[in-house]
C-alpha atoms as a PDB file:
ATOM      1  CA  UNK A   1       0.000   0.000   0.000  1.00  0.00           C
ATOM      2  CA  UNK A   2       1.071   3.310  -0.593  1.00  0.00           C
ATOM      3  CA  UNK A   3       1.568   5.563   2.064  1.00  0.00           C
ATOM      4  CA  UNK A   4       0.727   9.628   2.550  1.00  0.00           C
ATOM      5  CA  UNK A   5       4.161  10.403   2.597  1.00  0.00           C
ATOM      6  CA  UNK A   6       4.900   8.342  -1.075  1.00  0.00           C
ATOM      7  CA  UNK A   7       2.045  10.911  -2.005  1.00  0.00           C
ATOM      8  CA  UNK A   8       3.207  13.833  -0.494  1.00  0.00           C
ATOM      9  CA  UNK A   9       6.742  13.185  -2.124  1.00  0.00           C
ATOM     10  CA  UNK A  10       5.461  12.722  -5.767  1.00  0.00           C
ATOM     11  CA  UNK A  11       3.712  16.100  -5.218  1.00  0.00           C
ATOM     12  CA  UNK A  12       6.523  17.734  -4.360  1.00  0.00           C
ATOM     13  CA  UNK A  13       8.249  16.272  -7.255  1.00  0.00           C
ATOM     14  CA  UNK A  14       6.052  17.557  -9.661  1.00  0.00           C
ATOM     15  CA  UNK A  15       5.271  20.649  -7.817  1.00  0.00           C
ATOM     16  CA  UNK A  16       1.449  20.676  -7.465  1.00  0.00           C
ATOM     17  CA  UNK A  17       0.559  23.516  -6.028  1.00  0.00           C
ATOM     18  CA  UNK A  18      -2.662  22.696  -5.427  1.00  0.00           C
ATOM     19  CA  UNK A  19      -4.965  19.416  -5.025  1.00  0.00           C
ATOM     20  CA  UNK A  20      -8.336  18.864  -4.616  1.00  0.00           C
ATOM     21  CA  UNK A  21     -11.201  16.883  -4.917  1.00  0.00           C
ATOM     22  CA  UNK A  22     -14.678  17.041  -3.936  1.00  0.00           C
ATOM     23  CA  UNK A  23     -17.554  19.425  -4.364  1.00  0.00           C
ATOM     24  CA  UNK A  24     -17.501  22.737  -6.031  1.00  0.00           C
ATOM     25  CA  UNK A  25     -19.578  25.319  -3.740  1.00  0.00           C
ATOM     26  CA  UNK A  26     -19.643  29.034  -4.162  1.00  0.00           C
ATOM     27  CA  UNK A  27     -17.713  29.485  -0.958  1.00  0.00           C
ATOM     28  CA  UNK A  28     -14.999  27.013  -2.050  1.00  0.00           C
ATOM     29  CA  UNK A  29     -14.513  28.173  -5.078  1.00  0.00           C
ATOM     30  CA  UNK A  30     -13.255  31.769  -3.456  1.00  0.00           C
ATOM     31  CA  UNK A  31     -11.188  29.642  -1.438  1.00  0.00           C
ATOM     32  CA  UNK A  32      -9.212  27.733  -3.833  1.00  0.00           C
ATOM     33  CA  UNK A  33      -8.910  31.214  -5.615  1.00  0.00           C
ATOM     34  CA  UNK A  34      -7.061  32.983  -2.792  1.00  0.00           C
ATOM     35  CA  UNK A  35      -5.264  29.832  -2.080  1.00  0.00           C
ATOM     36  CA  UNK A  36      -3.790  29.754  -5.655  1.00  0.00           C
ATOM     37  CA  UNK A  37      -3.356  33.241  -5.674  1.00  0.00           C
ATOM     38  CA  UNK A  38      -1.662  33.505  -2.598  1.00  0.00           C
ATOM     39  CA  UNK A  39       0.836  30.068  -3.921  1.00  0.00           C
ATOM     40  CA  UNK A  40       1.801  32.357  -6.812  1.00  0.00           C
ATOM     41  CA  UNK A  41       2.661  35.240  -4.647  1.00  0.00           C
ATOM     42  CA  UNK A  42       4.940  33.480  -2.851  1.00  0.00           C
ATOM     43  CA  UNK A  43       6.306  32.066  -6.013  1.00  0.00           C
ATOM     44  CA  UNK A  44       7.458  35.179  -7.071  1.00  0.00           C
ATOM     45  CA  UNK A  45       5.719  34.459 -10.459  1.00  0.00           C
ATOM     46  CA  UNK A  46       5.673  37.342 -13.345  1.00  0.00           C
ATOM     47  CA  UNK A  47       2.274  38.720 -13.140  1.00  0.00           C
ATOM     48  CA  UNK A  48       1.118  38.064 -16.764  1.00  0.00           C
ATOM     49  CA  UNK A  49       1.902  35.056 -15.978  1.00  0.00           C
ATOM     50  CA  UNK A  50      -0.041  35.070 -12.449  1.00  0.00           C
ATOM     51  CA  UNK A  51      -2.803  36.794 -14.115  1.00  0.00           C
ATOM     52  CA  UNK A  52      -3.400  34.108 -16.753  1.00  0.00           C
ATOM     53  CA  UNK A  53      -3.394  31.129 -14.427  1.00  0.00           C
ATOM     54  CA  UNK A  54      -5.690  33.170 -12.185  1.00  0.00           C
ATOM     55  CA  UNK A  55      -7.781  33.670 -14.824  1.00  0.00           C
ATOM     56  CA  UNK A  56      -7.884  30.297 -16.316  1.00  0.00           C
ATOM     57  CA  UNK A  57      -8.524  28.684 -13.126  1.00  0.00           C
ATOM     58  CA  UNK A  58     -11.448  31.053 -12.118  1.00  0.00           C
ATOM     59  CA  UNK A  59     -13.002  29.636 -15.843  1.00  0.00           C
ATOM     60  CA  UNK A  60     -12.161  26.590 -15.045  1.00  0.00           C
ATOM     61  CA  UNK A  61     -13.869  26.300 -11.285  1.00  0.00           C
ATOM     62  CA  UNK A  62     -17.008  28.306 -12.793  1.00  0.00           C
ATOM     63  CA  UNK A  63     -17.484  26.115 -15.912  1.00  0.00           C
ATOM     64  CA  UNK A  64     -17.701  23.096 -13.182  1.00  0.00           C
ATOM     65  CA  UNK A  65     -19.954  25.128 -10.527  1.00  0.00           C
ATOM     66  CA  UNK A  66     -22.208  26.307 -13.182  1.00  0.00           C
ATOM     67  CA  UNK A  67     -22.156  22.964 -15.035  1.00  0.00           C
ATOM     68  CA  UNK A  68     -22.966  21.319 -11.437  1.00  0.00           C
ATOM     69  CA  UNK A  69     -25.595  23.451 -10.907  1.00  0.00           C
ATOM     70  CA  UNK A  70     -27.467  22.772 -13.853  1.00  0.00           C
ATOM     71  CA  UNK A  71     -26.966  19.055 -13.827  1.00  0.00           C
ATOM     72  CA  UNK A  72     -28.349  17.408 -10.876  1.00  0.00           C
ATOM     73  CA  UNK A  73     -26.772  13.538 -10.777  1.00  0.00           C
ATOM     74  CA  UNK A  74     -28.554  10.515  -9.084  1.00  0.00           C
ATOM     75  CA  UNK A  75     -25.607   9.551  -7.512  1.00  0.00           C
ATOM     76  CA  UNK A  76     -23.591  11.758  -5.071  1.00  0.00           C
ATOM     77  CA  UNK A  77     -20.379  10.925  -6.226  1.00  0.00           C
ATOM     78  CA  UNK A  78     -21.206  12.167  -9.800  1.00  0.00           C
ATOM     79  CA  UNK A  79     -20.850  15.750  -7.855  1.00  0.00           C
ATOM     80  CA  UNK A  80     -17.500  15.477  -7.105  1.00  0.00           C
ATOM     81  CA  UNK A  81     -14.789  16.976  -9.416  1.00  0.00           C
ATOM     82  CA  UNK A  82     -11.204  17.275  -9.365  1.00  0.00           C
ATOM     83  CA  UNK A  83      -8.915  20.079  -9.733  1.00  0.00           C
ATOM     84  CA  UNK A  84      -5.306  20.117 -10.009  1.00  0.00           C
ATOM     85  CA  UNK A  85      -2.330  22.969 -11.110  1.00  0.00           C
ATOM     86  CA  UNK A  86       0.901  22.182 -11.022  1.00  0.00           C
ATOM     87  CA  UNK A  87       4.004  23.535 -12.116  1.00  0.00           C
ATOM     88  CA  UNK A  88       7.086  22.517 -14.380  1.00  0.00           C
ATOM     89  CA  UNK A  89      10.491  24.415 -15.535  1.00  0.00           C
ATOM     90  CA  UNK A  90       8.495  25.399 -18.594  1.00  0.00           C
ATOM     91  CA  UNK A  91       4.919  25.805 -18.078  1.00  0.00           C
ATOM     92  CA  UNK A  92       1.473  25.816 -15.428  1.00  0.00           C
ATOM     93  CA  UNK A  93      -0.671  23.197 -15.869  1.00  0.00           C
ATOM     94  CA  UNK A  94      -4.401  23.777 -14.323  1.00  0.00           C
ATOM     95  CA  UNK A  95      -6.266  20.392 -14.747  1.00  0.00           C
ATOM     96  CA  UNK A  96      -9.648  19.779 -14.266  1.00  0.00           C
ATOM     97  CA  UNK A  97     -12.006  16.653 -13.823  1.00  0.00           C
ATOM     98  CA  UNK A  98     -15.950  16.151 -13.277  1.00  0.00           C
ATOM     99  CA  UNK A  99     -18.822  14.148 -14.996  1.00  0.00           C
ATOM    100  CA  UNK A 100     -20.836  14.724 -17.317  1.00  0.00           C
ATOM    101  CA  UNK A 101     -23.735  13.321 -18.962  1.00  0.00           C
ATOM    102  CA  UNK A 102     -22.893  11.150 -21.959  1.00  0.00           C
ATOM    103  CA  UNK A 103     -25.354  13.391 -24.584  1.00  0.00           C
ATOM    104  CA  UNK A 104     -23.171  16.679 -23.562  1.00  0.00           C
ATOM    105  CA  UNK A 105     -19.774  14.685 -24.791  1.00  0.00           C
ATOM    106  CA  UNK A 106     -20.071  15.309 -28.445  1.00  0.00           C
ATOM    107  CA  UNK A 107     -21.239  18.518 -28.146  1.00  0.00           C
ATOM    108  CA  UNK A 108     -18.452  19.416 -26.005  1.00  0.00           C
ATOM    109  CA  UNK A 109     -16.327  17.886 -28.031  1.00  0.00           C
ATOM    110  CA  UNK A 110     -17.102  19.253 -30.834  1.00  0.00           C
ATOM    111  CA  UNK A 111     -17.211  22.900 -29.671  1.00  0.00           C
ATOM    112  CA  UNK A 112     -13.232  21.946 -28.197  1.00  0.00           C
ATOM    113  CA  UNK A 113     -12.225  20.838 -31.717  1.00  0.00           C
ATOM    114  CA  UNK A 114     -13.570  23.819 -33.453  1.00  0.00           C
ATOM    115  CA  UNK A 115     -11.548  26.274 -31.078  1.00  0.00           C
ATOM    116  CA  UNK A 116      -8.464  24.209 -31.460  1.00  0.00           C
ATOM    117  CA  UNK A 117      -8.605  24.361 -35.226  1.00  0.00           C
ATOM    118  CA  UNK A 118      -8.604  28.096 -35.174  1.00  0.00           C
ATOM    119  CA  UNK A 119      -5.597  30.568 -35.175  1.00  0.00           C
ATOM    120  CA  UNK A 120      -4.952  33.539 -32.352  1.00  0.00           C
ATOM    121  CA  UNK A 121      -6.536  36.067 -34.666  1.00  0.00           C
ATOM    122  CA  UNK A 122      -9.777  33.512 -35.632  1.00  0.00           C
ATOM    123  CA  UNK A 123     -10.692  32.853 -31.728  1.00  0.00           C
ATOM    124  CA  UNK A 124     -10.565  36.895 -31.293  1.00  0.00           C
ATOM    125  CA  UNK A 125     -12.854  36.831 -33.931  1.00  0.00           C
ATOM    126  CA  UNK A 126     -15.103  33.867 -32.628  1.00  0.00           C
ATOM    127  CA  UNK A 127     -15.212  35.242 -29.201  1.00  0.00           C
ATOM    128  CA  UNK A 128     -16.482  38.456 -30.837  1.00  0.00           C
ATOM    129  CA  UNK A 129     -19.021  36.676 -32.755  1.00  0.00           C
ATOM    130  CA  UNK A 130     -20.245  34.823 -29.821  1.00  0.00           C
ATOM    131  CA  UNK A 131     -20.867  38.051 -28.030  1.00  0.00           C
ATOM    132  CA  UNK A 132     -22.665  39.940 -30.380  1.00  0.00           C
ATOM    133  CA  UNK A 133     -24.726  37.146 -31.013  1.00  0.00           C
ATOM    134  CA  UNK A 134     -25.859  37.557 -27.652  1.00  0.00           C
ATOM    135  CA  UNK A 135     -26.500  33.473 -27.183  1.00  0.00           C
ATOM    136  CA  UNK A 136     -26.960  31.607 -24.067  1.00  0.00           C
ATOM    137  CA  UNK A 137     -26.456  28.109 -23.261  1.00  0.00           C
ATOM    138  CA  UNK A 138     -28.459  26.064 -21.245  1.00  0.00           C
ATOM    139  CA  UNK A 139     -26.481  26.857 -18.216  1.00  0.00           C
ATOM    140  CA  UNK A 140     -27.295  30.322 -18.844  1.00  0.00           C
ATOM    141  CA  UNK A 141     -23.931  31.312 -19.830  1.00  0.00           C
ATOM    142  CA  UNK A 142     -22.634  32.601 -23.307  1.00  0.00           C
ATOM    143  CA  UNK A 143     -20.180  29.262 -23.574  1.00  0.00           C
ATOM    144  CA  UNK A 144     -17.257  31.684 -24.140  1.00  0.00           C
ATOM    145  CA  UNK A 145     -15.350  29.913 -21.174  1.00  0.00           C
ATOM    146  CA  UNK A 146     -13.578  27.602 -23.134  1.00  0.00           C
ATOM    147  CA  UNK A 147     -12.289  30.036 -26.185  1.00  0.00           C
ATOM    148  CA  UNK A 148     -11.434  32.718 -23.858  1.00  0.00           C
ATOM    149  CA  UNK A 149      -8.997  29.974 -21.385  1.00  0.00           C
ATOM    150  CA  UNK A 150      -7.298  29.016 -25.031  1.00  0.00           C
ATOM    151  CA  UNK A 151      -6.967  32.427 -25.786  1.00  0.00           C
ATOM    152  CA  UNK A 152      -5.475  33.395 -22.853  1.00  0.00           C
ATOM    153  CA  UNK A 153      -3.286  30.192 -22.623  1.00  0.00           C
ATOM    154  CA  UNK A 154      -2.168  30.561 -26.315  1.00  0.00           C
ATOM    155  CA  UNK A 155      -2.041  26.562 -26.860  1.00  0.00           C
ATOM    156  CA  UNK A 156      -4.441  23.930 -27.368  1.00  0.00           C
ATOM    157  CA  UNK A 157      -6.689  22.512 -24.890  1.00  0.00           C
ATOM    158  CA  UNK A 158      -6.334  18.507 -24.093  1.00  0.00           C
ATOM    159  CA  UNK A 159      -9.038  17.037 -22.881  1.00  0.00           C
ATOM    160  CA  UNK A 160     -10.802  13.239 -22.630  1.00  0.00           C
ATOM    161  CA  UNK A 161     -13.584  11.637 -22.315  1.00  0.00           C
ATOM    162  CA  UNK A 162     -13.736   8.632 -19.919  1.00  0.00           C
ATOM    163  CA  UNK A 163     -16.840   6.277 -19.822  1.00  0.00           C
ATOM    164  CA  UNK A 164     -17.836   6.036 -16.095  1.00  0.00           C
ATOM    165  CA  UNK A 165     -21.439   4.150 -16.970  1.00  0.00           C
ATOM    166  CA  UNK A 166     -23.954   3.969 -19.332  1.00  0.00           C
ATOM    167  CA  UNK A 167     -24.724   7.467 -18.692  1.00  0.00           C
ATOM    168  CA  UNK A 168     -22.375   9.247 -17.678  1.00  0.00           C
ATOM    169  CA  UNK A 169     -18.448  10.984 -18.699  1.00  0.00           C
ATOM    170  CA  UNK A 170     -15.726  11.872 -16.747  1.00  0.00           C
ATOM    171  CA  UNK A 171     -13.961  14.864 -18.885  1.00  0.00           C
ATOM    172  CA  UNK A 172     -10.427  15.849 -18.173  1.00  0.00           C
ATOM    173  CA  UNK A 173      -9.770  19.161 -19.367  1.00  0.00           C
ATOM    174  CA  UNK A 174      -5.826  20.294 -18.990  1.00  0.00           C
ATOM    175  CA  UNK A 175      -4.850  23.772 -19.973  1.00  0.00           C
ATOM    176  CA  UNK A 176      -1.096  25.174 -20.194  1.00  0.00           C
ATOM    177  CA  UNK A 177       0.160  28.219 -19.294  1.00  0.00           C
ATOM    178  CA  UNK A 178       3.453  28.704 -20.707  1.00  0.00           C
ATOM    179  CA  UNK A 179       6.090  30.539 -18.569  1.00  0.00           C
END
């Protein structure tokens, strides 16, 4: 068996700054904010660079909350989501995890493929297109979440897709920050 200290050293390794699963409330997601904005202060980090994970992880936390709130689950567990952002010579990496339900995965997918296929300029240009279009999703929000974290981010977003049941997805969803 592995023990918390095995853990606690592979953390270290790959410097995660922060680790946490569970559920998303309002009230934790200020939290895990100031934590990770407090982590980069001590880090002495440039503060574009500060700024974009900042940013990125706020999308990131209310994409889940809202997302959460919308979608009630059966099951408890299917609450629960992950969050992770870690650190390496070259980059931040803020990586996310929580279900969804298995008729949202192509759509998501989909709408992920289309902003990876587009240049710097083309997303401004999206995003723009988005907004004056004045749509809403179903979650009530304008889905510009995921084109503005690759904009800010400047690469492509990874994600998967991981069959938990019949019904239901657990999407990954990794963005990097380069330093």
């Amino acid at each position: 068996m592995i023990s918390v200290y095995e853990y606690f050293q592979k953390m270290q390794e790959e410097q995660v700054l922060l680790y946490f699963k569970g559920d998303i409330t309002n009230n934790l997601l200020t939290s895990l904010l100031q934590l990770i904005d407090d982590r980069l202060e001590r880090k002495s980090e440039d503060i574009k660079i500060k700024r974009k994970v900042f940013s990125i992880l706020l999308e990131c936390l209310q994409n889940i909350y809202n997302y959460q709130q919308f979608n009630q689950f059966d099951n408890e567990e299917l609450q629960s989501a992950t969050l992770m952002v870690r650190r390496t010579e070259e980059a931040y990496y803020i990586v996310t995890g929580n279900y969804i339900k298995a008729e949202k995965v192509e759509i998501l997918e989909n709408k992920i493929l289309k902003i990876n296929a587009l240049s710097s300029d083309e997303l401004k240009g999206y995003y723009k297109e988005i907004i004056s279009n004045n749509e809403r999703s179903e979650a009530g929000g304008a889905g510009l979440g995921l084109i503005d974290m690759a904009r800010k981010s400047g690469e492509k977003i990874e994600y998967s897709f991981e069959k938990a049941d019949e019904i239901n997805y657990f999407y990954i969803l990794q963005i990097k920050v380069t330093i």
